[in-house]
Protein backbone atom coordinates (compact mmCIF):
# COMPACT_ATOMS: atom_id res chain seq x y z
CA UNK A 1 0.00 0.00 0.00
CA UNK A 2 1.22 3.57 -0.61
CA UNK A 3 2.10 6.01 2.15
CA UNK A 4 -0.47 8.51 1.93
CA UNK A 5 -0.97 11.69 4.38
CA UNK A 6 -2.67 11.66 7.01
CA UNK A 7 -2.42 15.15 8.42
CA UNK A 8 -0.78 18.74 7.15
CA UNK A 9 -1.19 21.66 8.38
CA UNK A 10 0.45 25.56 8.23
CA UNK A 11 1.30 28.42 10.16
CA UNK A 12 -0.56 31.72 9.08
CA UNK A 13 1.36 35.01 9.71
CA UNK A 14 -0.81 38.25 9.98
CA UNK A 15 1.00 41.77 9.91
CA UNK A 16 -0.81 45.14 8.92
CA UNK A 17 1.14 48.07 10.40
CA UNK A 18 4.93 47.43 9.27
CA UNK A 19 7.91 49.03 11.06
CA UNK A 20 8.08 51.68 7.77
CA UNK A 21 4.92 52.68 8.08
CA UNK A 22 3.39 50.47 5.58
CA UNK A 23 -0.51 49.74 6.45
CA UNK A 24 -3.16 47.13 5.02
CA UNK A 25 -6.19 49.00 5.57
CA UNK A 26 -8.09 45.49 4.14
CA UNK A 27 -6.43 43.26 6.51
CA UNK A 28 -7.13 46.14 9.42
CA UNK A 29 -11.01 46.97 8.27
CA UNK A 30 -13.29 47.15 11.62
CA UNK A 31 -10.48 46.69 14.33
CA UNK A 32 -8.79 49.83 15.44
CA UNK A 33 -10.47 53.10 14.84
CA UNK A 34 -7.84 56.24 14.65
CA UNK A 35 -8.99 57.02 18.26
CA UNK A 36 -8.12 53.76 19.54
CA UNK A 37 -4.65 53.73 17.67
CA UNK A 38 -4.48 57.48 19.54
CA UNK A 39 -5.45 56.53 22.74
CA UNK A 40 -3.35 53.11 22.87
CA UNK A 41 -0.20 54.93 21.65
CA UNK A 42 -0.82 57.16 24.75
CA UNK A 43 -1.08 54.39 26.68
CA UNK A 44 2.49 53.33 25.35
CA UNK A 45 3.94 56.27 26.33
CA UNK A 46 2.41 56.36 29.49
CA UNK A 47 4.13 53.08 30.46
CA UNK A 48 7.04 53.62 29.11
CA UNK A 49 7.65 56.17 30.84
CA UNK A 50 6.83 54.48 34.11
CA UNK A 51 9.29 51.69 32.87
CA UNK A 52 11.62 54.12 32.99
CA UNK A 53 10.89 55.39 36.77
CA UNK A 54 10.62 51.99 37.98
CA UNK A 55 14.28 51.25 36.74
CA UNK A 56 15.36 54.56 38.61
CA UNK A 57 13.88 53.39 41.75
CA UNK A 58 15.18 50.41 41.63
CA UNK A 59 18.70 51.23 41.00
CA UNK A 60 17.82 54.15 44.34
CA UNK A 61 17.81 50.67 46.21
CA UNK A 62 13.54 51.44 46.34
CA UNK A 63 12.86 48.17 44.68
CA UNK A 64 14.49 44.80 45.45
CA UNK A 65 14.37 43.96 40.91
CA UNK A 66 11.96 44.85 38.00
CA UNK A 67 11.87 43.76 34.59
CA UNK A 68 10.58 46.24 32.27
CA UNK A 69 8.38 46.08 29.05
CA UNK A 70 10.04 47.55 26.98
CA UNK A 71 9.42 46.72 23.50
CA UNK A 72 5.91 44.56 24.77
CA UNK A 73 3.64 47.58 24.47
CA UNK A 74 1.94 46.57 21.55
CA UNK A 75 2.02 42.73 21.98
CA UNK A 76 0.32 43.00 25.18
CA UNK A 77 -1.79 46.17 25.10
CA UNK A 78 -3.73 44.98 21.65
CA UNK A 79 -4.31 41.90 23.51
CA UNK A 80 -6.09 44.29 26.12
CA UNK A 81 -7.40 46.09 24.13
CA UNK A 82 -9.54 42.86 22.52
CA UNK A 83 -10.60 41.55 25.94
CA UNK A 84 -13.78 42.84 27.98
CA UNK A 85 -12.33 44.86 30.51
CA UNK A 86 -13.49 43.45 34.05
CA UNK A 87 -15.37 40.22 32.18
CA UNK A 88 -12.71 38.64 30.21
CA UNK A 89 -10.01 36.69 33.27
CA UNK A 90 -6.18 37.99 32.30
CA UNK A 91 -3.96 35.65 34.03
CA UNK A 92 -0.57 37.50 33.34
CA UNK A 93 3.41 35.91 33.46
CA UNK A 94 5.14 39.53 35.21
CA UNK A 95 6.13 42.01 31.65
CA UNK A 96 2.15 42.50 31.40
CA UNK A 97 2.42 45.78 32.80
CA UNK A 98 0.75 47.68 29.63
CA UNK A 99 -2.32 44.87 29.55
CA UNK A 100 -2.77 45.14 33.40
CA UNK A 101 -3.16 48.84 33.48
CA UNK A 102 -5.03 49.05 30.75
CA UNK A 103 -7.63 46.15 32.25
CA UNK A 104 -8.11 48.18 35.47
CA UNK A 105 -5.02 47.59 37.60
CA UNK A 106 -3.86 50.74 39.99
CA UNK A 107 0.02 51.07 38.76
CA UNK A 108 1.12 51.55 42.73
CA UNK A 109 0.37 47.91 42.90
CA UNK A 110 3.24 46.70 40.65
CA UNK A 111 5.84 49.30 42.68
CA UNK A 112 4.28 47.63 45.93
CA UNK A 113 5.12 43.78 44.62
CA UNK A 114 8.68 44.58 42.96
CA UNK A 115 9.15 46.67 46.33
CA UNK A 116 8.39 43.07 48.33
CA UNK A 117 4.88 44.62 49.70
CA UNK A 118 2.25 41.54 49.07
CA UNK A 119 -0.43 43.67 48.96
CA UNK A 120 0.71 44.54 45.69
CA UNK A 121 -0.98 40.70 45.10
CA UNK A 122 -3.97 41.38 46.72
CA UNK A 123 -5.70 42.22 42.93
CA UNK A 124 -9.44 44.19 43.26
CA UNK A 125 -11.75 41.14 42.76
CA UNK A 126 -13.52 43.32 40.16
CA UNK A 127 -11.12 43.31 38.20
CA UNK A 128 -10.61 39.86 36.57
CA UNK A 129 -7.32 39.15 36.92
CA UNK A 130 -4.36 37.00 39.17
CA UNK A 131 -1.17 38.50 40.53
CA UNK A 132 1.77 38.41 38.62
CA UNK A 133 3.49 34.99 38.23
CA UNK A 134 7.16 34.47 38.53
CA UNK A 135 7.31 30.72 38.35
CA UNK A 136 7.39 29.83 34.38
CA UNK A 137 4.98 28.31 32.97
CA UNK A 138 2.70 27.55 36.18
CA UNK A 139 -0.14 30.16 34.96
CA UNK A 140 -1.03 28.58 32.24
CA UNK A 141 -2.77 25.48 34.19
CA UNK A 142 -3.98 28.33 36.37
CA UNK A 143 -5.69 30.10 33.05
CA UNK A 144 -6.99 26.26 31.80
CA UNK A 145 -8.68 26.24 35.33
CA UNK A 146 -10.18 29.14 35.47
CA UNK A 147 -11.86 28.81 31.58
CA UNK A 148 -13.14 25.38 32.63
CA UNK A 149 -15.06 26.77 35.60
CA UNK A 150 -16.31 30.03 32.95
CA UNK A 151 -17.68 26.24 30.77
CA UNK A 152 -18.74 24.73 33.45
CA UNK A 153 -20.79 27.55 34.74
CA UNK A 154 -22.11 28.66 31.41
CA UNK A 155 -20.45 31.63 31.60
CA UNK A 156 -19.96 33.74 28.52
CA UNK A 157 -15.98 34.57 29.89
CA UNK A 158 -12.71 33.50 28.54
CA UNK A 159 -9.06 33.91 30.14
CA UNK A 160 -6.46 34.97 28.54
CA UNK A 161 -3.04 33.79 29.70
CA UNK A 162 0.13 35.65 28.91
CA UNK A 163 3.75 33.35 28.81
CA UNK A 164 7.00 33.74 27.69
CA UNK A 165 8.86 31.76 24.51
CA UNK A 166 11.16 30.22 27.49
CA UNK A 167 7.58 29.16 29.15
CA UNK A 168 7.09 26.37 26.33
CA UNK A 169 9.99 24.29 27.66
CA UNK A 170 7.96 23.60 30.39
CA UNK A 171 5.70 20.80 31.00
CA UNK A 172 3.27 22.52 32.59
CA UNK A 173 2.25 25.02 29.54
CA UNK A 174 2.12 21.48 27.35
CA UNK A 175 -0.36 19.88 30.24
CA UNK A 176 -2.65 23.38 29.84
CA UNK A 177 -2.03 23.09 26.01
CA UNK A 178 -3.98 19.44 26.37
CA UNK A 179 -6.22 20.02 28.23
CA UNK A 180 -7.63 23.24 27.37
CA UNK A 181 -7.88 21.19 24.00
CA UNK A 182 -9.81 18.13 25.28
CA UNK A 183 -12.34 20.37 27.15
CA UNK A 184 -12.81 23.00 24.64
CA UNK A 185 -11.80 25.51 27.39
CA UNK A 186 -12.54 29.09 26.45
CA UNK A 187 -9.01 30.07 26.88
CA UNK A 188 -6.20 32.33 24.35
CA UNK A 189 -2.46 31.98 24.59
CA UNK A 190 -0.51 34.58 24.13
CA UNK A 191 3.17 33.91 23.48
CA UNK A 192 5.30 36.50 24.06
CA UNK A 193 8.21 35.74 21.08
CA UNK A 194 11.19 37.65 22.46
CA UNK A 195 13.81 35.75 21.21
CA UNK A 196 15.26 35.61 24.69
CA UNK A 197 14.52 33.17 27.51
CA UNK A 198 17.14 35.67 30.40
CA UNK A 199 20.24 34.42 28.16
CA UNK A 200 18.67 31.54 26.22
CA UNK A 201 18.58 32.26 22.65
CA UNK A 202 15.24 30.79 20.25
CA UNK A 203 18.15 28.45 19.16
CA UNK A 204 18.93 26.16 21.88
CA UNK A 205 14.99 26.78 23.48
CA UNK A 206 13.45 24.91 20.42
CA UNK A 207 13.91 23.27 16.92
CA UNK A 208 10.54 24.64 15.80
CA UNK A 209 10.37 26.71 13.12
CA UNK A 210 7.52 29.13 15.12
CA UNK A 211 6.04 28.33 18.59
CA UNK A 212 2.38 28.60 17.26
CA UNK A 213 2.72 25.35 15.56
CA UNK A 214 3.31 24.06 18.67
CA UNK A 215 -0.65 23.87 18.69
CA UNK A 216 -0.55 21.69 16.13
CA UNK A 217 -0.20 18.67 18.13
CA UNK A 218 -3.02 19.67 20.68
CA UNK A 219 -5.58 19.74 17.97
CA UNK A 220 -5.84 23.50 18.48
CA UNK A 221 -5.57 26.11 16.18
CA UNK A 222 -2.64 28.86 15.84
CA UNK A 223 -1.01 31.88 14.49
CA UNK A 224 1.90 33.91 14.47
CA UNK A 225 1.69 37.57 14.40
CA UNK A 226 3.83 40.59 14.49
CA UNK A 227 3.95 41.31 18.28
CA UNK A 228 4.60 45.33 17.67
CA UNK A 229 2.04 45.65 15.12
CA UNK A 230 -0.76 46.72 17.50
CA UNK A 231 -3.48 45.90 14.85
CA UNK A 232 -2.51 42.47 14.26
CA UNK A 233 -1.69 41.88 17.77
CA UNK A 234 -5.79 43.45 18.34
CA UNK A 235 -7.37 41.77 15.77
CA UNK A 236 -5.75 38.10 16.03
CA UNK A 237 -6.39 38.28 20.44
CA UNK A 238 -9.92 39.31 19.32
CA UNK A 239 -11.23 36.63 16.79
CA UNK A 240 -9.35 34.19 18.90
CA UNK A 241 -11.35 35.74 22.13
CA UNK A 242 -14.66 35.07 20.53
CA UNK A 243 -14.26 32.07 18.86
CA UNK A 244 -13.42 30.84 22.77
CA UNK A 245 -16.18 33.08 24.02
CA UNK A 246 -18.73 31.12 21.44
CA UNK A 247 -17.80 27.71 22.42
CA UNK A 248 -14.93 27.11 19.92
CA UNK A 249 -12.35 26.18 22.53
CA UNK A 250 -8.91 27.38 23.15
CA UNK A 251 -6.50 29.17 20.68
CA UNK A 252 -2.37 29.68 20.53
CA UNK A 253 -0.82 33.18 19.47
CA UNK A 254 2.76 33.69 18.83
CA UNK A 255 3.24 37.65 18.92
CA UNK A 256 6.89 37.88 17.72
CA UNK A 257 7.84 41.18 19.75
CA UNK A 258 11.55 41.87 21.20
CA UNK A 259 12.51 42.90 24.81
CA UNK A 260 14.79 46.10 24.55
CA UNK A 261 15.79 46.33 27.66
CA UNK A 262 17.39 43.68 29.65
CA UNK A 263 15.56 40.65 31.05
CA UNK A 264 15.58 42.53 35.05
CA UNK A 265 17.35 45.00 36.77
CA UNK A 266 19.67 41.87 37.82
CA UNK A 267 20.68 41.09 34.44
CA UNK A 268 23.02 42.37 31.87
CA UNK A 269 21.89 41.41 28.26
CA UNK A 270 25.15 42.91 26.71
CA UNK A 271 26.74 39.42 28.07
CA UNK A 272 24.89 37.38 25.70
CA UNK A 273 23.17 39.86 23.20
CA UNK A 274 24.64 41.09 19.85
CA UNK A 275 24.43 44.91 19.09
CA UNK A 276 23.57 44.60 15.89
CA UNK A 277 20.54 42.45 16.64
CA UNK A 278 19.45 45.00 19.33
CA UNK A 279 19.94 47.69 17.45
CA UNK A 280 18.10 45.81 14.62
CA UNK A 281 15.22 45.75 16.67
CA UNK A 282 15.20 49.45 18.10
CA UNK A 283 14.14 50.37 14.40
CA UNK A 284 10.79 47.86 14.69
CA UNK A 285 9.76 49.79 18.14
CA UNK A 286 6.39 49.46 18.63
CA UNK A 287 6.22 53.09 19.46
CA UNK A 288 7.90 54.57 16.51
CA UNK A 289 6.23 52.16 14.13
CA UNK A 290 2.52 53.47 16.01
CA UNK A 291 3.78 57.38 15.73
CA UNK A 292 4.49 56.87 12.31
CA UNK A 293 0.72 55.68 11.51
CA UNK A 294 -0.72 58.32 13.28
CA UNK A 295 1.66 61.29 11.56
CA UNK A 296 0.46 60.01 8.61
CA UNK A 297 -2.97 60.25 9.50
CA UNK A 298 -1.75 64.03 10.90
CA UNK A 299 -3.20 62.49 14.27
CA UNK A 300 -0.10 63.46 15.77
CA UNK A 301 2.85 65.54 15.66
CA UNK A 302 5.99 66.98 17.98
CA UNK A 303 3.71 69.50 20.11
CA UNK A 304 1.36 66.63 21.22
CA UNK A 305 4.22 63.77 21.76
CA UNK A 306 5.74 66.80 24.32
CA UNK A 307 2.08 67.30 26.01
CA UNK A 308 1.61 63.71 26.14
CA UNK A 309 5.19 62.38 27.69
CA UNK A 310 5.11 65.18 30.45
CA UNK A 311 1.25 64.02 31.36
CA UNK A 312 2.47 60.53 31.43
CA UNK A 313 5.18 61.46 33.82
CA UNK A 314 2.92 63.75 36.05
CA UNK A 315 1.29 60.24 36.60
CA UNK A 316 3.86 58.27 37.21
CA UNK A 317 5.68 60.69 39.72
CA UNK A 318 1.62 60.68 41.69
CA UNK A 319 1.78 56.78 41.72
CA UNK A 320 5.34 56.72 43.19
CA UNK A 321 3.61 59.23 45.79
CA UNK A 322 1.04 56.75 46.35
CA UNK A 323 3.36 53.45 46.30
CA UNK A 324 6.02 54.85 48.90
CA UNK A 325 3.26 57.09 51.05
CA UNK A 326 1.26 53.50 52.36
CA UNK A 327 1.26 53.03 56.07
CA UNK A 328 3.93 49.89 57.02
CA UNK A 329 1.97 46.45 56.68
CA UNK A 330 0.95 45.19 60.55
CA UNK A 331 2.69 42.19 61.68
CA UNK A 332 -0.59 40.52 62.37
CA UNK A 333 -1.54 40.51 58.57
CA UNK A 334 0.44 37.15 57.97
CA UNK A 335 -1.93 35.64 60.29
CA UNK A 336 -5.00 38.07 59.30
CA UNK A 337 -4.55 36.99 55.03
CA UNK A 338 -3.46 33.25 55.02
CA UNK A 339 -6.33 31.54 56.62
CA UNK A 340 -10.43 32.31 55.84
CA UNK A 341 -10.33 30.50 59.68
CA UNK A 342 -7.48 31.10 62.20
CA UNK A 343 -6.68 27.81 63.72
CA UNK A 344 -6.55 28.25 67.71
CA UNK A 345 -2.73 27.68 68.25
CA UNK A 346 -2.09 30.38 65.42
CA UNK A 347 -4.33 32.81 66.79
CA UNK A 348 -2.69 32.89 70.50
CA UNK A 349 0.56 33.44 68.67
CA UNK A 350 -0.79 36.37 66.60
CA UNK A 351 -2.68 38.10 69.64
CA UNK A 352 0.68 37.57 72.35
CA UNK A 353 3.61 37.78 69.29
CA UNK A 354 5.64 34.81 70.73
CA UNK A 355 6.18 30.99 69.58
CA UNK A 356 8.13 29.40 72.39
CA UNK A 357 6.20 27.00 74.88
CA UNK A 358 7.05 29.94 77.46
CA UNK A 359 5.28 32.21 75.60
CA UNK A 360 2.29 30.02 74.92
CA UNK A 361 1.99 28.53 78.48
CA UNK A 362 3.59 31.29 80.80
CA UNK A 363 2.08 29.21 83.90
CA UNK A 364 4.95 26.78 83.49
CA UNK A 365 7.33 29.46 84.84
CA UNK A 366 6.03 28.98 88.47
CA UNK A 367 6.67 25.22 88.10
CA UNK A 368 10.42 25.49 88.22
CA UNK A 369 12.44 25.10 91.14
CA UNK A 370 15.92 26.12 92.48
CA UNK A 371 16.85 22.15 91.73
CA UNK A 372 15.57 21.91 88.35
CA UNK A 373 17.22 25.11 87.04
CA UNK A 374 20.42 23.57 88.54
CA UNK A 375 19.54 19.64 86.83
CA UNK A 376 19.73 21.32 83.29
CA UNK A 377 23.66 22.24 83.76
């Protein structure tokens, strides 16, 4: 018998805005308006610029590390952008920044968590979302879960979970691929194409041509876009979102975007990074390439960038006011935010601040003698 086929498949690859300015007003008919394009590239500015601060301060020795998005603004505001704000369940990795504070998320919160204050992971219920996640790879079970209870409760909701190239080396983001699959989970993955896992380049992380045929084998369907396009970025996220939100099951998105700073404040990317290739990618900035559309358009122009940058960092110097200005958390809030319940024995230590039998039982003081002080020497 012949061999015959027994499955194919390809990889599509949407871009619409390219990095000279370049637009496919087919491919982008009824996604962005001109507003929206205006109001997200404030948006970008607005977080650079607080990218920016939050590298001061933590180089002041006011925060312990921070990893900036620099160079995500697109990839991850466009995916935003496409969800329903405070309805739609974000479940970001920790370079979400310009997705979180566009879905709702006070920007003192992420200065409290890099500054080691867990209240910065105390997230608004309202607002749809989990804490950051510095373990790789872990959120995307977390985002599987959390669709399958949106099914299971007839919910008209989908989660969108945010991960890293480095996060498909994991077996975790494989087990969420599966079973997201299987149960037709109203979930969208967002891959976050960097080229960079820290100081792991795309060449020793995998021998795929793309990570969005990665899908392929989970019976789900993919894409690869260009992750500082902000249309593409908007209108892939978006049919993907519905398509979940209608009862089509889950979706993989490879936004191929570039990190142009280095991976944290603790790391040095000049180690392991070429120039050229970093340089390279300075010209593709999501920012310039979304400036460009709108002078086009004359949307924008040198007078408004100026307005708009010293707005942006009239807000970021208020949330620094607001981040460092907290009262000190109480002592008694480990006790107060880990259990729904106190147990008993936890309780007494909370209320007299000691953990030594002493402490717990000061009657046994009165039981020792002269002789038994003297029988422990």
């Amino acid at each position: 018998m012949p061999l015959t086929t027994v499955y194919s498949a390809e990889i599509p690859y949407l871009q619409i805005l390219d990095e000279c300015g370049n637009f496919d007003a087919a491919l982008a008919k009824d996604t962005l308006t001109d507003a929206d394009v205006k109001a997200l590239y404030e948006q970008m500015i607005l977080n650079r610029e607080f990218d920016e601060s939050a590298f001061k301060l933590q180089r002041s020795g006011r925060l312990g590390t921070f990893p900036q998005s620099k160079g995500h603004e697109a990839a991850t505001l466009g995916v935003a952008r496409a969800m329903r704000k405070g309805q739609d369940y974000l479940v970001p990795y920790y370079r979400e920044n310009p997705a979180s504070f566009l879905h709702g998320l006070p920007m003192h919160y992420i200065l409290w968590f890099w500054g080691g204050d867990e209240r910065g992971n105390q997230i608004p219920k309202h607002l749809s979302m989990s804490p950051l996640t510095i373990a790789i790879g872990t959120q995307g079970l977390h985002a599987t879960g959390i669709a399958w209870a949106f099914k299971y409760r007839k919910e008209e909701r989908v989660s969108v979970c945010f991960f890293g190239d480095g996060a498909t080396s994991t077996g975790d983001m494989h087990e969420a691929f599966n079973w997201a699959s299987v149960l037709k989970a109203p979930v969208v993955f967002s891959c976050m194409n960097n080229s960079w896992a820290i100081s792991v380049p795309l060449k020793n992380q995998t021998a795929s041509e793309t990570f969005a045929q990665k899908a392929i084998a989970y019976g789900m369907p993919s894409i690869r876009v260009d992750g500082n396009d902000i249309f593409a970025v908007y209108k892939a996220h978006r049919d993907a979102i519905e398509l979940a939100r209608k009862g089509g099951g889950p979706t993989l998105i490879e936004s191929v975007t570039y990190r142009l700073a280095d991976h944290t404040t603790a790391d040095d990317a000049r180690r392991y990074r070429d120039e050229t290739e970093w340089k390279n990618w300075c010209a593709k900035d999501p920012l310039v390439r979304t400036r460009k559309f709108l002078e086009e358009r004359k949307l924008w122009n040198d007078d408004l960038e100026a307005k708009t940058i010293e707005k942006a960092k009239a807000t970021v110097r208020e949330v620094i006011q607001v981040a460092f200005k907290v009262d000190a958390p109480k002592v008694e809030d480990i006790f107060d935010y880990t259990y729904s319940e106190l147990p008993q024995d936890l309780s007494q230590q909370r209320d007299i601040g000691q953990t030594h039998s002493l402490g717990l039982e000061p009657e046994q003081e009165t039981l020792r003698t002269p002789q038994a002080e003297e029988s422990r020497y």
